[in-house]
C-alpha atoms as a PDB file:
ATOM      1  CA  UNK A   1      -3.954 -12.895  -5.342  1.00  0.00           C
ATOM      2  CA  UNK A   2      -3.009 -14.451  -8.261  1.00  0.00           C
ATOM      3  CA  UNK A   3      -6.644 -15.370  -8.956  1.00  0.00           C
ATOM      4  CA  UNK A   4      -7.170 -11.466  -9.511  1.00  0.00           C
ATOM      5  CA  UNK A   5      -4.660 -10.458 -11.391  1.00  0.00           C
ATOM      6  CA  UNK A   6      -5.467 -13.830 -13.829  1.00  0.00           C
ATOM      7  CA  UNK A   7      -9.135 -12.302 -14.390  1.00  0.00           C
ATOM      8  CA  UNK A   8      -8.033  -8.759 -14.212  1.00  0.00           C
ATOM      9  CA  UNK A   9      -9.670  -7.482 -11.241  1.00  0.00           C
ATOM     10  CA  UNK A  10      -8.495  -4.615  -8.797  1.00  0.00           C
ATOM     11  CA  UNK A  11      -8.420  -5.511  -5.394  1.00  0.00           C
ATOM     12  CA  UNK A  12      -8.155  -3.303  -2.267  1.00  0.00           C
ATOM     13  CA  UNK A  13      -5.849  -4.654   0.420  1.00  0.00           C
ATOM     14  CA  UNK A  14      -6.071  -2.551   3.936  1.00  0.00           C
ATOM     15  CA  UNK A  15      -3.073  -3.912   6.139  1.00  0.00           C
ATOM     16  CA  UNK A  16      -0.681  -2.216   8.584  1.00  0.00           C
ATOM     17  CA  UNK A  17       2.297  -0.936   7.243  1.00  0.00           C
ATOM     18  CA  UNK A  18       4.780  -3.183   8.665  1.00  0.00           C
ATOM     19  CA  UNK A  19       2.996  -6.277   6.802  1.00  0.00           C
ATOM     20  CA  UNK A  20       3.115  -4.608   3.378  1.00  0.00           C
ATOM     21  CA  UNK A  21       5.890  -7.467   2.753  1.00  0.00           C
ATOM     22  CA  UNK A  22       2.844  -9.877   2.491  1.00  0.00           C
ATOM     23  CA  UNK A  23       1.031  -7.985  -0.673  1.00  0.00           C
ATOM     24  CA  UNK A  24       4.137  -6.602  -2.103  1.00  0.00           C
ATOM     25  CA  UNK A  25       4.762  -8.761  -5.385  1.00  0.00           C
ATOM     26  CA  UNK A  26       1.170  -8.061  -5.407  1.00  0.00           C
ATOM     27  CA  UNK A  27       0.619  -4.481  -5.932  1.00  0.00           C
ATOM     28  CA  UNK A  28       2.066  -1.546  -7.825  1.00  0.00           C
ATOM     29  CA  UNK A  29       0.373   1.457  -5.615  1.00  0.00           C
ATOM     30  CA  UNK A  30       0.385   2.250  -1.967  1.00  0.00           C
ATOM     31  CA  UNK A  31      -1.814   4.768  -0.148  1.00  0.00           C
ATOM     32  CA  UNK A  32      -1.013   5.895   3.320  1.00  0.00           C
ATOM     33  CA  UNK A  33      -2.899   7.123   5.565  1.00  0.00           C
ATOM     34  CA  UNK A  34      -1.885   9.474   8.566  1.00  0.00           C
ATOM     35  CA  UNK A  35      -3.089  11.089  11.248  1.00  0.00           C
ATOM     36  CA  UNK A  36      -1.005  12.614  13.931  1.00  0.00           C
ATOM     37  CA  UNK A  37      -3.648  14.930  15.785  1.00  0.00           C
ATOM     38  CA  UNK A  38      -7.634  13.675  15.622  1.00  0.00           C
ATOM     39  CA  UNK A  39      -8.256  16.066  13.959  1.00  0.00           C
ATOM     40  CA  UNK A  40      -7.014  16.161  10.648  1.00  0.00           C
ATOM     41  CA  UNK A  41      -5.929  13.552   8.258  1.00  0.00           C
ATOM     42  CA  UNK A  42      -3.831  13.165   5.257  1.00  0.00           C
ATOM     43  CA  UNK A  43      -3.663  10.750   2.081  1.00  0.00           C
ATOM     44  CA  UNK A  44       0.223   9.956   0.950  1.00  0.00           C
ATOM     45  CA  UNK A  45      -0.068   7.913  -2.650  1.00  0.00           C
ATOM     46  CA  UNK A  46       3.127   6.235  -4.453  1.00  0.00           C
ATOM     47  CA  UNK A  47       3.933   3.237  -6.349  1.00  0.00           C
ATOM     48  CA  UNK A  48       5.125  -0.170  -4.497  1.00  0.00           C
ATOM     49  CA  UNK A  49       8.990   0.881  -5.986  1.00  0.00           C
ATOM     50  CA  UNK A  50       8.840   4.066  -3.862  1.00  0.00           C
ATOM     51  CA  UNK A  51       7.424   3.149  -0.664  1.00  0.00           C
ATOM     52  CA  UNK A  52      10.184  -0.281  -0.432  1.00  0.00           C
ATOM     53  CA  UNK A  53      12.582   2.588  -1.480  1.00  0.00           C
ATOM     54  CA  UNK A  54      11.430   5.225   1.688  1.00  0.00           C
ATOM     55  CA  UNK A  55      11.081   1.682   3.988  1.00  0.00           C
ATOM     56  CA  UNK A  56      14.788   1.132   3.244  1.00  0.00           C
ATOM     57  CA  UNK A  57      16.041   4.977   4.496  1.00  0.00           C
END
């Protein structure tokens, strides 16, 4: 990770939601997906201060 952000890359991480902790220091945006019928889906975006934030209600 640190290897990316030396060189100035962007890197997509795609991990469950309960090891976020991993990529944390990591990343500054978050986009959730969720899909509670199979039918339709939706996109939730926010920065890594919000999401610790909601994880902590």
């Amino acid at each position: 990770m640190r290897l990316f952000k030396q060189i100035d890359l962007q890197l997509m991480v795609i991990t469950p939601l309960d090891k976020i902790n991993i990529v944390e220091d990591y990343i500054s945006s978050v986009h959730l997906t969720e899909n509670k019928n199979t039918h339709n889906s939706r996109l939730i975006s926010m920065t890594i201060d919000t999401c610790k934030a909601k994880q902590q209600e």
